[in-house]
C-alpha atoms as a PDB file:
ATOM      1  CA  UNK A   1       0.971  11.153   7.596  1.00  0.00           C
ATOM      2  CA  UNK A   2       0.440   7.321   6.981  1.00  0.00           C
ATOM      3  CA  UNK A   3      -0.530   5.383   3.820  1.00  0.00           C
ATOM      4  CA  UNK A   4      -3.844   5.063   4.757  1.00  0.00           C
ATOM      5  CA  UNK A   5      -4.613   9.246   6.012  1.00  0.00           C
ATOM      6  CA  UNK A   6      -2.783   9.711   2.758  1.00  0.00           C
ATOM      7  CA  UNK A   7      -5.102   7.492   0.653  1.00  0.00           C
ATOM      8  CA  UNK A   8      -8.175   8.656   3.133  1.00  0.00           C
ATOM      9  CA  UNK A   9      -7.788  12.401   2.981  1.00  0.00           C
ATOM     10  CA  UNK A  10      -6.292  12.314  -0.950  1.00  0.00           C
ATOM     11  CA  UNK A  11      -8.649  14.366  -3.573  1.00  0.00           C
ATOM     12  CA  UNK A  12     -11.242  14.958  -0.621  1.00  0.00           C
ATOM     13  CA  UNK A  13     -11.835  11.356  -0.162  1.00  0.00           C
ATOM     14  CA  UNK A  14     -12.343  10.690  -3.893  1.00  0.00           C
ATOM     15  CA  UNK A  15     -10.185   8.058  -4.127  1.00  0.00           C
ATOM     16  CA  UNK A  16     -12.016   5.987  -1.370  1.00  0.00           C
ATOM     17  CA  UNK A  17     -15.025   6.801  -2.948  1.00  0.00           C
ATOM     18  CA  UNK A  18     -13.735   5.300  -6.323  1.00  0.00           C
ATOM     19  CA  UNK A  19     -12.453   2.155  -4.555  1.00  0.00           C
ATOM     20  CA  UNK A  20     -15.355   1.618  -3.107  1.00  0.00           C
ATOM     21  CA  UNK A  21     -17.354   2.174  -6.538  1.00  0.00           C
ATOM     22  CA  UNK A  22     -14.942  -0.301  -8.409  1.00  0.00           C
ATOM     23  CA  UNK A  23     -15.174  -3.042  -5.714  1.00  0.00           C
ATOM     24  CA  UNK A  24     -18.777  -2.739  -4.656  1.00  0.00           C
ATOM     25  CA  UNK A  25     -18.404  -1.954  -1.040  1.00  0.00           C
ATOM     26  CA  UNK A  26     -19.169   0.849   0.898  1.00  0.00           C
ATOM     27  CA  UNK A  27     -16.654   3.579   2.178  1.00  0.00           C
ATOM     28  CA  UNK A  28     -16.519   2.201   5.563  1.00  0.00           C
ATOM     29  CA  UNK A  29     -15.996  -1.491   4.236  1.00  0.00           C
ATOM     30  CA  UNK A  30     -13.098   0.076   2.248  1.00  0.00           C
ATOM     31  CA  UNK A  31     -11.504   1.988   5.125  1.00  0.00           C
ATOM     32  CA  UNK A  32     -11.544  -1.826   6.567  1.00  0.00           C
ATOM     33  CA  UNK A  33      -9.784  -3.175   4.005  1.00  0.00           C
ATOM     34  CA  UNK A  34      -7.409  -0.517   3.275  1.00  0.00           C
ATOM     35  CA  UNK A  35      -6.316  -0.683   7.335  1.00  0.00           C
ATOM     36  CA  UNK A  36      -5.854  -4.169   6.945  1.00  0.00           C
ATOM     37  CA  UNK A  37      -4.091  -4.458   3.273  1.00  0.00           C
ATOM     38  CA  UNK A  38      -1.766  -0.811   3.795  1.00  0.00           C
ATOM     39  CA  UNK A  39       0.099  -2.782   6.924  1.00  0.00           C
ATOM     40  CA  UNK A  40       0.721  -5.682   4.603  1.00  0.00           C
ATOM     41  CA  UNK A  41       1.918  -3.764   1.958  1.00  0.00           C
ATOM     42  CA  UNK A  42       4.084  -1.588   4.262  1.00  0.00           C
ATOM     43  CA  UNK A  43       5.937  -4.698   6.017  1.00  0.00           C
ATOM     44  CA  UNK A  44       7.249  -5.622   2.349  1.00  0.00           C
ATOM     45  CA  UNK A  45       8.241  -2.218   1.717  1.00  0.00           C
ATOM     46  CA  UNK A  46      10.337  -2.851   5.261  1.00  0.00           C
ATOM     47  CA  UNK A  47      11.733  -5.930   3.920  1.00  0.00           C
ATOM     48  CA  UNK A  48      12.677  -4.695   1.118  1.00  0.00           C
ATOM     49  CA  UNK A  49      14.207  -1.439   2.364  1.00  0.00           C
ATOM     50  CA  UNK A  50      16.082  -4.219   4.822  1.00  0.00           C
ATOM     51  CA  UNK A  51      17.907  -6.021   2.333  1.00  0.00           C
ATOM     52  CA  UNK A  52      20.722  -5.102   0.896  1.00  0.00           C
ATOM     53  CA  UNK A  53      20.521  -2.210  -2.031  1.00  0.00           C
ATOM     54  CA  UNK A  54      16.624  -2.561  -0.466  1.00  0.00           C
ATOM     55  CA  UNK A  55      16.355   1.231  -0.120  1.00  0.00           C
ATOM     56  CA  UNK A  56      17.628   2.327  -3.329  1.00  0.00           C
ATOM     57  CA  UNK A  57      15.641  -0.160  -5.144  1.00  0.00           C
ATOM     58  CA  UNK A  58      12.174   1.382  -3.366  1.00  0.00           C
ATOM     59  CA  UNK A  59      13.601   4.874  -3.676  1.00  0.00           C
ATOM     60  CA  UNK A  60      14.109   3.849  -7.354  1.00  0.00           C
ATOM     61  CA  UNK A  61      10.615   2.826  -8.238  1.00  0.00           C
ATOM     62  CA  UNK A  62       9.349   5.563  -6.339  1.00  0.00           C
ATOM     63  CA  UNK A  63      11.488   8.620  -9.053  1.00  0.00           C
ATOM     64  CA  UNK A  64       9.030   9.547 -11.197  1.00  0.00           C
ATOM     65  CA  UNK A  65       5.447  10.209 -11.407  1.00  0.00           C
ATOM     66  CA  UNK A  66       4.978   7.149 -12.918  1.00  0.00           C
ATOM     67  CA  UNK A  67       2.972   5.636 -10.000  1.00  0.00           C
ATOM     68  CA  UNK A  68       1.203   9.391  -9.316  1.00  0.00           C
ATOM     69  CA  UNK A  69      -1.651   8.733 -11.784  1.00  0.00           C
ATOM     70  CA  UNK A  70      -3.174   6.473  -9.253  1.00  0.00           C
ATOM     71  CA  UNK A  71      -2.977   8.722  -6.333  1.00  0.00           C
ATOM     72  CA  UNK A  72      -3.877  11.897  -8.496  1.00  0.00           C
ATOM     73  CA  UNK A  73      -6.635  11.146 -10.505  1.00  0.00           C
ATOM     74  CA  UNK A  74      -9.446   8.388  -8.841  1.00  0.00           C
ATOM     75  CA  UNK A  75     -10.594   7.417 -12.306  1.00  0.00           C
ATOM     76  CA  UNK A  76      -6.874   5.804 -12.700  1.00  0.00           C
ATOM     77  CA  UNK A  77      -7.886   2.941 -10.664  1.00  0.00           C
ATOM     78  CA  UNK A  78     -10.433   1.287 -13.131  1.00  0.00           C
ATOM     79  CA  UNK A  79      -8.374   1.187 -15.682  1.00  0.00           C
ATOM     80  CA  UNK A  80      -6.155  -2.773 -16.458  1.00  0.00           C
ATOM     81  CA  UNK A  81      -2.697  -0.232 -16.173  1.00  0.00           C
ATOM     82  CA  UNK A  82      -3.660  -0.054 -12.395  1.00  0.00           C
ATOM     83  CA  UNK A  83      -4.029  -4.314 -11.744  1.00  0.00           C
ATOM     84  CA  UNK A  84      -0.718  -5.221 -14.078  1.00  0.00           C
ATOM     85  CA  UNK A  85       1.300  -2.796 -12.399  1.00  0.00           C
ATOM     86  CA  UNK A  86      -0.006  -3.470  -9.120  1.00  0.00           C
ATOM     87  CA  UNK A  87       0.361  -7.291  -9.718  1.00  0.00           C
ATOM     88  CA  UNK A  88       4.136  -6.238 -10.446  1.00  0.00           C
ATOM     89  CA  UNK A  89       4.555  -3.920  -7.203  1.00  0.00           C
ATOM     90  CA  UNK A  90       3.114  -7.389  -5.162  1.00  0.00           C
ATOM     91  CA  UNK A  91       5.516  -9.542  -6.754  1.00  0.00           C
ATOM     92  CA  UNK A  92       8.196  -7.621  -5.303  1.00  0.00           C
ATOM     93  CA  UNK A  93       6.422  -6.430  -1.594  1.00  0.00           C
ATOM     94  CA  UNK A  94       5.115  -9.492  -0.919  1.00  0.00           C
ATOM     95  CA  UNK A  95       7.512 -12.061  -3.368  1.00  0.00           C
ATOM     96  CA  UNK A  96       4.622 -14.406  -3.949  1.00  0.00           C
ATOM     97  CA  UNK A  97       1.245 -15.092  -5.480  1.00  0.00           C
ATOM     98  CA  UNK A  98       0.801 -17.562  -2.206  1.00  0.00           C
ATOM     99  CA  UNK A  99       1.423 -14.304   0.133  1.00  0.00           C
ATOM    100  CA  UNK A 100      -0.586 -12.367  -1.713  1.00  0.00           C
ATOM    101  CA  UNK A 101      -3.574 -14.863  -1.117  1.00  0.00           C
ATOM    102  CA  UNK A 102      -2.681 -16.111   2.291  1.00  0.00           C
ATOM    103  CA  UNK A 103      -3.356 -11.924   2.831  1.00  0.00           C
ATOM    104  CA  UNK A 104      -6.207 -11.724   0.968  1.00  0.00           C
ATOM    105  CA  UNK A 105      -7.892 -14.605   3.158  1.00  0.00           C
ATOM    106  CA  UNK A 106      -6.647 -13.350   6.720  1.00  0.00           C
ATOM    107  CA  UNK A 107      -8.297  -9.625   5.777  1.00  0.00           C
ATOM    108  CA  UNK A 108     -11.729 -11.507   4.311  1.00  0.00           C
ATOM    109  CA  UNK A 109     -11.513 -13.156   7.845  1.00  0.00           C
ATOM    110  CA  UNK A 110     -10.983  -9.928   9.853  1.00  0.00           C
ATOM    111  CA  UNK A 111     -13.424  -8.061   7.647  1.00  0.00           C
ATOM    112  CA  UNK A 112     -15.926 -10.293   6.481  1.00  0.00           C
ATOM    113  CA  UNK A 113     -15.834  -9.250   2.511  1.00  0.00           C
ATOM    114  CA  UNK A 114     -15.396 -12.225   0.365  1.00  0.00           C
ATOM    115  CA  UNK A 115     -11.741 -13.057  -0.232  1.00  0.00           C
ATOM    116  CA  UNK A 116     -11.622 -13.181  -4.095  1.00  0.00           C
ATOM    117  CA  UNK A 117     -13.264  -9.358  -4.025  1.00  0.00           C
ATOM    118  CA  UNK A 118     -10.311  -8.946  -1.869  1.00  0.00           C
ATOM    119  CA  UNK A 119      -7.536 -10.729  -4.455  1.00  0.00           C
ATOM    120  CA  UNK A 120      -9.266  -8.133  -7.020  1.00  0.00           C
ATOM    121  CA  UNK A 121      -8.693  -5.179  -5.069  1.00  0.00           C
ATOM    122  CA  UNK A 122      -5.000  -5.754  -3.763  1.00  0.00           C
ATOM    123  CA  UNK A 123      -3.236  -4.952  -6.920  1.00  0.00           C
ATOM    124  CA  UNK A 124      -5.508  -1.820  -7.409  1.00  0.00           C
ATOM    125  CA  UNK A 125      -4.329  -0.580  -3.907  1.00  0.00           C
ATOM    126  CA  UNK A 126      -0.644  -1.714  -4.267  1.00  0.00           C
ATOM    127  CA  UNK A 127      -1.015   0.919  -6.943  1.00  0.00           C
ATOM    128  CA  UNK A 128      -2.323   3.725  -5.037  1.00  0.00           C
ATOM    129  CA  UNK A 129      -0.143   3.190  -1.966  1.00  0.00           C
ATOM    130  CA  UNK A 130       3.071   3.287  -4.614  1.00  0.00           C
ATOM    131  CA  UNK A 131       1.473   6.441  -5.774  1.00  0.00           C
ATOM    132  CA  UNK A 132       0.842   7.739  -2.494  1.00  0.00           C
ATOM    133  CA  UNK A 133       4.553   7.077  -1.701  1.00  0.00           C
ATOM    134  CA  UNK A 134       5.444   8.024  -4.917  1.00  0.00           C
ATOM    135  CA  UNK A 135       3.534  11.509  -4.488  1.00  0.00           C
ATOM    136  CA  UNK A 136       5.017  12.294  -0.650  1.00  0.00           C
ATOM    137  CA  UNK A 137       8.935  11.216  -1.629  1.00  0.00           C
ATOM    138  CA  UNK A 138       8.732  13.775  -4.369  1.00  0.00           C
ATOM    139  CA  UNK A 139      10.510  13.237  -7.980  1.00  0.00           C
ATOM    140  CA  UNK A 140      13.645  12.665  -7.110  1.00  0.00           C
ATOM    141  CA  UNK A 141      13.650  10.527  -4.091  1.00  0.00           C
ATOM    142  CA  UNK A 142      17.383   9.466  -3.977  1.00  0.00           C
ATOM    143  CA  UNK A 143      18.928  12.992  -3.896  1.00  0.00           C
ATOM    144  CA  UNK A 144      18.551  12.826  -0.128  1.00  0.00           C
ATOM    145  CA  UNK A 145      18.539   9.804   0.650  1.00  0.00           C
ATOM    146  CA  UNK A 146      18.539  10.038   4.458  1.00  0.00           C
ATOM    147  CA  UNK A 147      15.683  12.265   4.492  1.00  0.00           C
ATOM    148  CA  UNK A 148      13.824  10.006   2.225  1.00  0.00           C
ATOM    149  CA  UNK A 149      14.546   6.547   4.379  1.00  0.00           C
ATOM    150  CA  UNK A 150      12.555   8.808   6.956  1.00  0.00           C
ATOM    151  CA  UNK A 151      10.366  10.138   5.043  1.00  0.00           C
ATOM    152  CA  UNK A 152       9.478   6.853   3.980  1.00  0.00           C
ATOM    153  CA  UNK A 153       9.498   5.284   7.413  1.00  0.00           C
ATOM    154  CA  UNK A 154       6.468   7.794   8.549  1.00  0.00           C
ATOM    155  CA  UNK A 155       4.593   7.092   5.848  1.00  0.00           C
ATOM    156  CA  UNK A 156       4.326   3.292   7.315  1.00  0.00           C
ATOM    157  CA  UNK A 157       4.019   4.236  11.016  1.00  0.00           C
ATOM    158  CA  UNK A 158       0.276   3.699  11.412  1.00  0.00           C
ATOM    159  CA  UNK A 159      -0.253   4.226  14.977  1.00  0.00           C
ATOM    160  CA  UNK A 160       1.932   7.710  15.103  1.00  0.00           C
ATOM    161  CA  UNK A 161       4.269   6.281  17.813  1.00  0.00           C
ATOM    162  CA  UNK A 162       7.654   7.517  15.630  1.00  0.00           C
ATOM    163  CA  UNK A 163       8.010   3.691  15.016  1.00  0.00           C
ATOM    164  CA  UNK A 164       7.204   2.167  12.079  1.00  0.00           C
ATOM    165  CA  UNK A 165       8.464  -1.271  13.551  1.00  0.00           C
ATOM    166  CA  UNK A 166       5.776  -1.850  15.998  1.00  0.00           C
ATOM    167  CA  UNK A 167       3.378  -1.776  13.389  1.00  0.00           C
ATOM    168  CA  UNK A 168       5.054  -4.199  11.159  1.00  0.00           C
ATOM    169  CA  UNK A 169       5.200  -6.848  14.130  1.00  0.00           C
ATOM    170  CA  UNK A 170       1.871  -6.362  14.840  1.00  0.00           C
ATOM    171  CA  UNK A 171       1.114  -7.261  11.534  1.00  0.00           C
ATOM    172  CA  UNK A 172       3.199 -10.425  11.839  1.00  0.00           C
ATOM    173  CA  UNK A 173       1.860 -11.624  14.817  1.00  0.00           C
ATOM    174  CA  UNK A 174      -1.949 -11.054  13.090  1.00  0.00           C
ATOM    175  CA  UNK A 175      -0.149 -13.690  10.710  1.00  0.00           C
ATOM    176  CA  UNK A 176       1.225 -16.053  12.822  1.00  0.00           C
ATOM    177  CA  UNK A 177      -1.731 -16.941  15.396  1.00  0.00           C
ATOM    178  CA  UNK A 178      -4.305 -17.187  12.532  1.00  0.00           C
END
């Protein structure tokens, strides 16, 4: 299952639904955003798992259940825990404020939802997806480390073709002939 079925299906949909309270949108508008945004977030979650000591570092923020609050319990979202430590999870997926808005505008442009609403709701979201991740990898992540690099490697496969990589290009090409 994928970051966004996760998110989607996660407390019978209550989690969309709170989203989509918090932001002002409707559930479909969020579903939108989230299929744009989970991609994003995903590809620097590759890149990171790429570079060297990459995997342990994602495997390390993801021990715990310090993200699961966010996947477990909608009313998590709302509160300014959810934006500072989502802010933090950007800095390291994406590396820069810059990214983070150059991402913001392409999804306002591909889903036609003002860009700043969209700025507001990335952190939130980086939060959930770490929790989602967080949630599926289990507490300990690193004891298996092979079984989670693949565990972690469905989770961003959004088109169910065993390949998270496709997806990730996609992405990049969505970037690069904007």
């Amino acid at each position: 299952m994928n970051l966004l079925e996760m998110l989607s299906n996660a407390n019978g949909g209550q989690n969309i639904e709170a989203l989509a309270s918090q932001f002002g949108l409707t559930g479909e508008q969020t579903q939108g955003v989230l299929g744009q945004l989970l991609p994003a977030l995903a590809q620097g979650v590759q890149n990171n798992v790429g570079q060297e000591g990459g995997l342990e570092s994602i495997l390390g923020a993801l021990s715990g259940d310090r993200h699961d609050q966010y996947f477990d319990n909608p009313s998590s979202i709302a509160g300014a825990g959810a934006v500072e430590e989502g802010n933090g999870i950007l800095g390291h997926l994406l590396g820069s404020k810059d990214a983070s808005r150059a991402l913001a505008h392409q999804v306002s442009g591909n889903t036609g939802i003002r860009d700043m609403l969209i700025k507001q709701m990335l952190p939130v979201v980086a939060s959930m997806a770490m929790g989602a991740m967080s949630k599926q990898m289990g507490s300990n992540p690193s004891a298996n480390m092979a079984g989670s690099a693949e565990g972690l490697a469905g989770m961003l496969d959004f088109n169910h073709d065993g390949s998270s990589v496709d997806d990730i290009m996609g992405l990049v090409g969505k970037f690069l002939n904007r």
